[in-house]
PDB file of N, CA and C in Angstrom:
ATOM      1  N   UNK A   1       0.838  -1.154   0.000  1.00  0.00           N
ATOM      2  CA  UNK A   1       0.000   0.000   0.000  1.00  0.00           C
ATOM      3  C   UNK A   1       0.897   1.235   0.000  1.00  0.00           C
ATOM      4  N   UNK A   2       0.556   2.351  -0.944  1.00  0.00           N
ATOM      5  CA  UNK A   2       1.147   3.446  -0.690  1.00  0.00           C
ATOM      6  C   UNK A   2       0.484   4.408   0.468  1.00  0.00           C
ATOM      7  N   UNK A   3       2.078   4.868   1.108  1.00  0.00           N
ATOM      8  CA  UNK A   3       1.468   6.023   1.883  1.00  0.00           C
ATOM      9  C   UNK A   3       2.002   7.517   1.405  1.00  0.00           C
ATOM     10  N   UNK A   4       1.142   8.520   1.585  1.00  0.00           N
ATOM     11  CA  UNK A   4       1.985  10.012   1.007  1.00  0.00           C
ATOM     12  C   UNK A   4       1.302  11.053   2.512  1.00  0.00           C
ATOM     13  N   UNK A   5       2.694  10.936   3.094  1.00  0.00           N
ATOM     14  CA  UNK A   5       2.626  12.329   4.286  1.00  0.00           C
ATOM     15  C   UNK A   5       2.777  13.351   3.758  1.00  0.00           C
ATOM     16  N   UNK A   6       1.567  14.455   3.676  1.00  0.00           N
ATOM     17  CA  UNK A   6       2.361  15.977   3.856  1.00  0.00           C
ATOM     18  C   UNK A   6       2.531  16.682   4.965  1.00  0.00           C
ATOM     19  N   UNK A   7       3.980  17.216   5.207  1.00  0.00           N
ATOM     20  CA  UNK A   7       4.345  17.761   6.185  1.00  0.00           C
ATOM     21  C   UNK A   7       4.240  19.418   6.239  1.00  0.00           C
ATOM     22  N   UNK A   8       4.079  19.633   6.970  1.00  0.00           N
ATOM     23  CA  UNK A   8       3.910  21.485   6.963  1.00  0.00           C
ATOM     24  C   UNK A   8       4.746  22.262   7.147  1.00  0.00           C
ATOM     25  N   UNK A   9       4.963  23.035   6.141  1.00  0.00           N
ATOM     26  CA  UNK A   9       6.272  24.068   5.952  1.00  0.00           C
ATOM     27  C   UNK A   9       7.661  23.606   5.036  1.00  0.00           C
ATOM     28  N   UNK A  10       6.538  22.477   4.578  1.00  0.00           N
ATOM     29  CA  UNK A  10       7.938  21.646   3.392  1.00  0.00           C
ATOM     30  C   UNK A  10       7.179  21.727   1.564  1.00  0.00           C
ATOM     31  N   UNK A  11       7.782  21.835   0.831  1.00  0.00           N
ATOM     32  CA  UNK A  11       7.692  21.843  -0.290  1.00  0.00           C
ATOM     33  C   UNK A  11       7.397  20.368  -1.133  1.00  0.00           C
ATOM     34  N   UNK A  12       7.723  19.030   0.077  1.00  0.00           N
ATOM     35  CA  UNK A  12       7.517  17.918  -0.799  1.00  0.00           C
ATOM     36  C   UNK A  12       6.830  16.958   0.124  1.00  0.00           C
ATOM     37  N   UNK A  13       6.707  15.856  -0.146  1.00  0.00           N
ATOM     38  CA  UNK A  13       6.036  14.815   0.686  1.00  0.00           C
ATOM     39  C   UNK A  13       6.578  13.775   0.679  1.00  0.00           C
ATOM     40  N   UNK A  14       6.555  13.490   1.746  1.00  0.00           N
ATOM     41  CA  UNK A  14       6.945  11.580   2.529  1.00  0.00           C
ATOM     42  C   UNK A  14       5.866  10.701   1.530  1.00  0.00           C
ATOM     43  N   UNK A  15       6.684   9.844   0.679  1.00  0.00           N
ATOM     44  CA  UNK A  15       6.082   8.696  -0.104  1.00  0.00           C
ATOM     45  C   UNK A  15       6.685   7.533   0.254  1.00  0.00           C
ATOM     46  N   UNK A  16       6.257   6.789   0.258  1.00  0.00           N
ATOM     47  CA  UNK A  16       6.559   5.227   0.567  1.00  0.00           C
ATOM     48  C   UNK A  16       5.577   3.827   0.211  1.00  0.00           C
ATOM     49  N   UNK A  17       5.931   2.970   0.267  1.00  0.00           N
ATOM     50  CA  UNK A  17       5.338   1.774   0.231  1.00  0.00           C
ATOM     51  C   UNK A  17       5.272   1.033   1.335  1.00  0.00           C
ATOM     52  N   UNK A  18       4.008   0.368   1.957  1.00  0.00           N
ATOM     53  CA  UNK A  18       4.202  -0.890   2.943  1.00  0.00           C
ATOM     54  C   UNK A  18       3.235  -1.818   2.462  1.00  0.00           C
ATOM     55  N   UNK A  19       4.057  -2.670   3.384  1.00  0.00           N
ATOM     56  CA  UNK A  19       3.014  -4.096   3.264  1.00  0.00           C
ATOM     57  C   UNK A  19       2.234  -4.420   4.557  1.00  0.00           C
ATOM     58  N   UNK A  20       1.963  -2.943   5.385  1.00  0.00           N
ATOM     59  CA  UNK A  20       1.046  -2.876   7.072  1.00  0.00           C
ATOM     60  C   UNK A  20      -0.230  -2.803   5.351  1.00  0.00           C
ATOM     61  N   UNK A  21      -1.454  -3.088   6.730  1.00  0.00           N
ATOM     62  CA  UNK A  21      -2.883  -3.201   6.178  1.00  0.00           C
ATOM     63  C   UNK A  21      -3.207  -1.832   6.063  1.00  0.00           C
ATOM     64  N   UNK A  22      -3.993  -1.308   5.520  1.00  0.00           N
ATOM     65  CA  UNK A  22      -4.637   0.023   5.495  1.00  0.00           C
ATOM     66  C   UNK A  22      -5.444   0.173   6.793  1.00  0.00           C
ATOM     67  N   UNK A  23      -5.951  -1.199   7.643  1.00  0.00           N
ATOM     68  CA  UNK A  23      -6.568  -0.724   9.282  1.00  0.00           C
ATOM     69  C   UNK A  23      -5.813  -0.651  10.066  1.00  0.00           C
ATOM     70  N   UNK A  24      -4.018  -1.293  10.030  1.00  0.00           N
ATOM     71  CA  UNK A  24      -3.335  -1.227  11.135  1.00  0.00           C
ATOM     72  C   UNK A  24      -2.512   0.421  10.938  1.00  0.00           C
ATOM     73  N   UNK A  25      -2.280   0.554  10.049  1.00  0.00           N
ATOM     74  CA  UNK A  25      -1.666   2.282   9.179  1.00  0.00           C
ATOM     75  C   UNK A  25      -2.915   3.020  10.392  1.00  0.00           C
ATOM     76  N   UNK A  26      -4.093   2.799   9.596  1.00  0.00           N
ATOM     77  CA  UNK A  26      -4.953   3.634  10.540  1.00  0.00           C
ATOM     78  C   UNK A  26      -5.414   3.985  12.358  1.00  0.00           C
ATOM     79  N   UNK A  27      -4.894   2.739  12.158  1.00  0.00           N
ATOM     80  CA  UNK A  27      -4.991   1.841  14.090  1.00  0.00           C
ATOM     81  C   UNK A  27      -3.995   3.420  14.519  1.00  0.00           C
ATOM     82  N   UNK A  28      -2.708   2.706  13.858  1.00  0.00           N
ATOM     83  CA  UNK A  28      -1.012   3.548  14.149  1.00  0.00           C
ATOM     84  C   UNK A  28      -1.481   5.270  14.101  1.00  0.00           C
ATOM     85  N   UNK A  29      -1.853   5.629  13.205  1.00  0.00           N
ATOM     86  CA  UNK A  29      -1.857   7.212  13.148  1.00  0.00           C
ATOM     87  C   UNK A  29      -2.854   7.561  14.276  1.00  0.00           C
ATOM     88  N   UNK A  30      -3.898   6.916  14.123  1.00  0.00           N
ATOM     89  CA  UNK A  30      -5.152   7.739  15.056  1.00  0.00           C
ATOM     90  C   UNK A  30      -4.967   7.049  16.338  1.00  0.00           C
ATOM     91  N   UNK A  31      -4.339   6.503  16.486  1.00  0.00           N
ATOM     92  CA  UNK A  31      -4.076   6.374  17.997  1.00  0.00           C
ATOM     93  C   UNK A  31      -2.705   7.488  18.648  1.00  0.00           C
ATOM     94  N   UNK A  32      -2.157   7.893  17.652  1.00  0.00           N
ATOM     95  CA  UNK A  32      -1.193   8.745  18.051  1.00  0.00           C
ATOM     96  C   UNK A  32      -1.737   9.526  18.198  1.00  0.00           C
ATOM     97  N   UNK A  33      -2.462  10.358  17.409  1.00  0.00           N
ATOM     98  CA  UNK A  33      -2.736  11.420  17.732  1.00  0.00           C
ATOM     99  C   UNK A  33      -3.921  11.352  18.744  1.00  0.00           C
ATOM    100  N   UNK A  34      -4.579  10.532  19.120  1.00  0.00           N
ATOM    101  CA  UNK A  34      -5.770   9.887  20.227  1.00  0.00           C
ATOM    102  C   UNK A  34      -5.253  10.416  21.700  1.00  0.00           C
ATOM    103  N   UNK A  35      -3.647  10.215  21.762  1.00  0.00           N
ATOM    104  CA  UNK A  35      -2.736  10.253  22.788  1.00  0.00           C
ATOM    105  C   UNK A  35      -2.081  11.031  22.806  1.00  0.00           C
ATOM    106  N   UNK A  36      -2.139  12.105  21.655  1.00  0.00           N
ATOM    107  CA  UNK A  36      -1.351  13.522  22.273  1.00  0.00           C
ATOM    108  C   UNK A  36       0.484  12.836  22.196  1.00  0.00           C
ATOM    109  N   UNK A  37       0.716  12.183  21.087  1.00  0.00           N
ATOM    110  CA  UNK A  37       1.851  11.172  20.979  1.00  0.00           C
ATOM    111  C   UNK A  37       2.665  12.658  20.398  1.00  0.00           C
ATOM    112  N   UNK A  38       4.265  12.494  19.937  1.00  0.00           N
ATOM    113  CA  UNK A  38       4.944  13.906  19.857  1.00  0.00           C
ATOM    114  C   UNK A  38       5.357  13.526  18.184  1.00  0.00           C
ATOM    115  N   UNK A  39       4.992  12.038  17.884  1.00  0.00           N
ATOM    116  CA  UNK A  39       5.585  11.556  16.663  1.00  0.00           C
ATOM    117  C   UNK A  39       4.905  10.295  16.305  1.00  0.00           C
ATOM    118  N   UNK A  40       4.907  10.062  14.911  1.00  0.00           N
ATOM    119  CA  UNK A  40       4.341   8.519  14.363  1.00  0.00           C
ATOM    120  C   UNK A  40       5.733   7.802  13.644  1.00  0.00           C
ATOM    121  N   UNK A  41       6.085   6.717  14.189  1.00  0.00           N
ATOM    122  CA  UNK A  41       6.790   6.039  13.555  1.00  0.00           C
ATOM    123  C   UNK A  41       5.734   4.714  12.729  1.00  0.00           C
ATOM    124  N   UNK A  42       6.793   4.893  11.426  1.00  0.00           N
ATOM    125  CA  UNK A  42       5.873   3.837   9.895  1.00  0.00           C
ATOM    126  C   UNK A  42       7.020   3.318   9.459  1.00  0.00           C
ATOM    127  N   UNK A  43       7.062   2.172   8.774  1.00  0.00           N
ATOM    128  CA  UNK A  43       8.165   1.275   7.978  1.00  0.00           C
ATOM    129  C   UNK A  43       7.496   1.128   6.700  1.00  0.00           C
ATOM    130  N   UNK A  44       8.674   1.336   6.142  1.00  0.00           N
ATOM    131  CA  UNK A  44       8.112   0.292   4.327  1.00  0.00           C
ATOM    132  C   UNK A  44       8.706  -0.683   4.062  1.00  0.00           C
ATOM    133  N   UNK A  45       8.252  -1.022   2.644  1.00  0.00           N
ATOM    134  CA  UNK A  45       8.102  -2.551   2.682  1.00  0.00           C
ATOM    135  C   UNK A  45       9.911  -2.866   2.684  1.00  0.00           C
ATOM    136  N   UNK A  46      10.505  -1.953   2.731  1.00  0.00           N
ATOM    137  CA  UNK A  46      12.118  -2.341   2.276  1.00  0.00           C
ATOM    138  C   UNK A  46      12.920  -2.014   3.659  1.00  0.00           C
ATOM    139  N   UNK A  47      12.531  -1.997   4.809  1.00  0.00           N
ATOM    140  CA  UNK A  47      12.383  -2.067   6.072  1.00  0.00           C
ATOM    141  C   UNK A  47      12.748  -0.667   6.660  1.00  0.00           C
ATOM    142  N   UNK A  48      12.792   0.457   6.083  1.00  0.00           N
ATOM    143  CA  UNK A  48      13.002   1.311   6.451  1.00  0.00           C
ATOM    144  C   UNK A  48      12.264   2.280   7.182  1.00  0.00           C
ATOM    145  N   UNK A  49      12.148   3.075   8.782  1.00  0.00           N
ATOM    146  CA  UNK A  49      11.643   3.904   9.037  1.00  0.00           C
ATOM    147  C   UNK A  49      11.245   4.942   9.316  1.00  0.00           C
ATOM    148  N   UNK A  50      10.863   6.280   9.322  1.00  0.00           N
ATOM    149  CA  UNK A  50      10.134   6.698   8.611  1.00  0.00           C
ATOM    150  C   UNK A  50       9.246   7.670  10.220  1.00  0.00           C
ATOM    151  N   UNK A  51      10.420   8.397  11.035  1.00  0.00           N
ATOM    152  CA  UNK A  51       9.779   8.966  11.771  1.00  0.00           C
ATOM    153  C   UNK A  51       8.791  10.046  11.842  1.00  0.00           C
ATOM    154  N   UNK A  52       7.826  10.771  11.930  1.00  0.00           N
ATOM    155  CA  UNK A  52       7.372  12.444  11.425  1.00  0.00           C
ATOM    156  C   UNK A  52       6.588  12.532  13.059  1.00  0.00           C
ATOM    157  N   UNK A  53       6.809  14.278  13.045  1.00  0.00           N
ATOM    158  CA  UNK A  53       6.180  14.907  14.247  1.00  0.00           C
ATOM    159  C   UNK A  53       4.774  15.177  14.047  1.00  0.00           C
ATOM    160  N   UNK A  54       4.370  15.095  14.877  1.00  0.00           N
ATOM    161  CA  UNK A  54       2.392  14.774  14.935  1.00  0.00           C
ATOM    162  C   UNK A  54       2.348  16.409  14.352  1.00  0.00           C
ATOM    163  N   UNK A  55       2.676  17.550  15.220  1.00  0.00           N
ATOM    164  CA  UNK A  55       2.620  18.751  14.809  1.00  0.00           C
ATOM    165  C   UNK A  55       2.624  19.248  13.670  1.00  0.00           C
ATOM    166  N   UNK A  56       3.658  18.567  12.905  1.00  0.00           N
ATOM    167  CA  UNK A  56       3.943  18.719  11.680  1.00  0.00           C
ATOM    168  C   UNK A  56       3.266  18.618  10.449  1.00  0.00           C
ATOM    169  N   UNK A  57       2.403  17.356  10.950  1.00  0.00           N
ATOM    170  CA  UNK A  57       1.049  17.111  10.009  1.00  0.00           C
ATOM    171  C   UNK A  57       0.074  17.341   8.851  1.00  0.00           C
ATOM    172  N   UNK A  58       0.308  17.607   7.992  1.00  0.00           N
ATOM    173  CA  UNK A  58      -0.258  18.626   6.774  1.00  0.00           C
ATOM    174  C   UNK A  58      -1.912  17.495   6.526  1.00  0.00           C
ATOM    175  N   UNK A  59      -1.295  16.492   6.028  1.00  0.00           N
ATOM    176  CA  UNK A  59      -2.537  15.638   5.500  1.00  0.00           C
ATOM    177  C   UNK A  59      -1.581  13.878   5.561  1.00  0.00           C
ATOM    178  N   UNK A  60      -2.489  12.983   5.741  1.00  0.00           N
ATOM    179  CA  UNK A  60      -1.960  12.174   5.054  1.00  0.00           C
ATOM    180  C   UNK A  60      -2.968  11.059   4.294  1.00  0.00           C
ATOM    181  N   UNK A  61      -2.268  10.352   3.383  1.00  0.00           N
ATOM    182  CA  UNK A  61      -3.396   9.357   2.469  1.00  0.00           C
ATOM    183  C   UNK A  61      -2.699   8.460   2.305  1.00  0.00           C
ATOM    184  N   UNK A  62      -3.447   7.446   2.114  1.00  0.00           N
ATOM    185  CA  UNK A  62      -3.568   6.105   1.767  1.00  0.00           C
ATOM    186  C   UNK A  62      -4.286   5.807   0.829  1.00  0.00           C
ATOM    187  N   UNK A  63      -3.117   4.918  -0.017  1.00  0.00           N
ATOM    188  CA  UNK A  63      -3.539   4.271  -1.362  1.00  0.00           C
ATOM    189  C   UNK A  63      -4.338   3.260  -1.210  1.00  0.00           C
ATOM    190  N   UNK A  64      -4.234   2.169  -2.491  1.00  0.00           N
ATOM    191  CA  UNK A  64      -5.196   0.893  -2.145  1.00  0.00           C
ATOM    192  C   UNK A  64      -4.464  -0.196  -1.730  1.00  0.00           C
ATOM    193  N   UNK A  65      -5.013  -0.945  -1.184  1.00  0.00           N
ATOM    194  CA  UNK A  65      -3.819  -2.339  -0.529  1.00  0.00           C
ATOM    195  C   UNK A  65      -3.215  -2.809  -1.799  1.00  0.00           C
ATOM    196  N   UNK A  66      -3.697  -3.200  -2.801  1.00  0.00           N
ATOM    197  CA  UNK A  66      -3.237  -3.832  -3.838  1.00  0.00           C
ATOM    198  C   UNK A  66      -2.091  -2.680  -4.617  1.00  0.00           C
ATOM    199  N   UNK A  67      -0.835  -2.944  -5.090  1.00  0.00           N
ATOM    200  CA  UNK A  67      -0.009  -2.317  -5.619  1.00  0.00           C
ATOM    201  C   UNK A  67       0.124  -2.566  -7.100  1.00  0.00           C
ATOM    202  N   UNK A  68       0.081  -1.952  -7.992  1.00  0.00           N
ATOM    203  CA  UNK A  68      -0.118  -1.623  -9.281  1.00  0.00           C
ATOM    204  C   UNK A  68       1.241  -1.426  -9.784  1.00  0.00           C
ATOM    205  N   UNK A  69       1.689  -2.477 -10.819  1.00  0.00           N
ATOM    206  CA  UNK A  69       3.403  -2.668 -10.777  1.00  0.00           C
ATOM    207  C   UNK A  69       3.435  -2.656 -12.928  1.00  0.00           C
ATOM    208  N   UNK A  70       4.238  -1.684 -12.926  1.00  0.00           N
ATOM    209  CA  UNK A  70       3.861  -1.346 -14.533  1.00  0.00           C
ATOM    210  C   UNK A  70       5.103  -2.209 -14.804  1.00  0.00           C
ATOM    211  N   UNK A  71       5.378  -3.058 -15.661  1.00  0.00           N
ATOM    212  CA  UNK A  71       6.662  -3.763 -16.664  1.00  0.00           C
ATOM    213  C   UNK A  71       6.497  -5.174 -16.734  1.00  0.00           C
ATOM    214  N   UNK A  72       7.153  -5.714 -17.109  1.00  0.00           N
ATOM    215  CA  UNK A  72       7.148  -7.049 -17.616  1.00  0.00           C
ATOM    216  C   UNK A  72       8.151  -8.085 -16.528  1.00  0.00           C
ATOM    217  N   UNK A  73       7.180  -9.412 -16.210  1.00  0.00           N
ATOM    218  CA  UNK A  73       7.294 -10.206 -15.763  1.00  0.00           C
ATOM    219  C   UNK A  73       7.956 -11.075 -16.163  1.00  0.00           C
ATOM    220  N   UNK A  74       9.307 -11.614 -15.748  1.00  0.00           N
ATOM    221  CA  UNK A  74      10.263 -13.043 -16.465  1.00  0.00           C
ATOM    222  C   UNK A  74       9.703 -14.568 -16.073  1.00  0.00           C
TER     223      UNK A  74
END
């Protein structure tokens, strides 16, 4: 699933890929901010993570679970 953070006061956005569900992504964010948390930590699928400050927050979205892979298969 793709995720795209926008952060506030930046010119670009946090893109990534995971293989979390689109309810546990959701579980993760809205419980942070549920709790007055100072940051959301996220991983993608290539194990990397992916800290951002709750404050910071512009928008964020979620793609569809299924990933859409353009080229040719061997």
């Amino acid at each position: 699933m793709e995720i795209r953070i926008g952060i506030a006061n930046t010119g670009r956005e946090l893109n990534f890929e995971t293989n979390e569900s689109s309810a546990d992504v959701k579980q993760t964010i809205a419980g942070a901010l549920d709790t007055g948390a100072t940051h959301i930590t996220l991983a993608d699928n290539k194990g990397n993570n992916y800290i951002v400050p709750t404050a910071s927050l512009a928008y964020i979205e979620l793609g569809t679970e299924e990933s859409r892979r353009v080229g040719f298969v061997a």
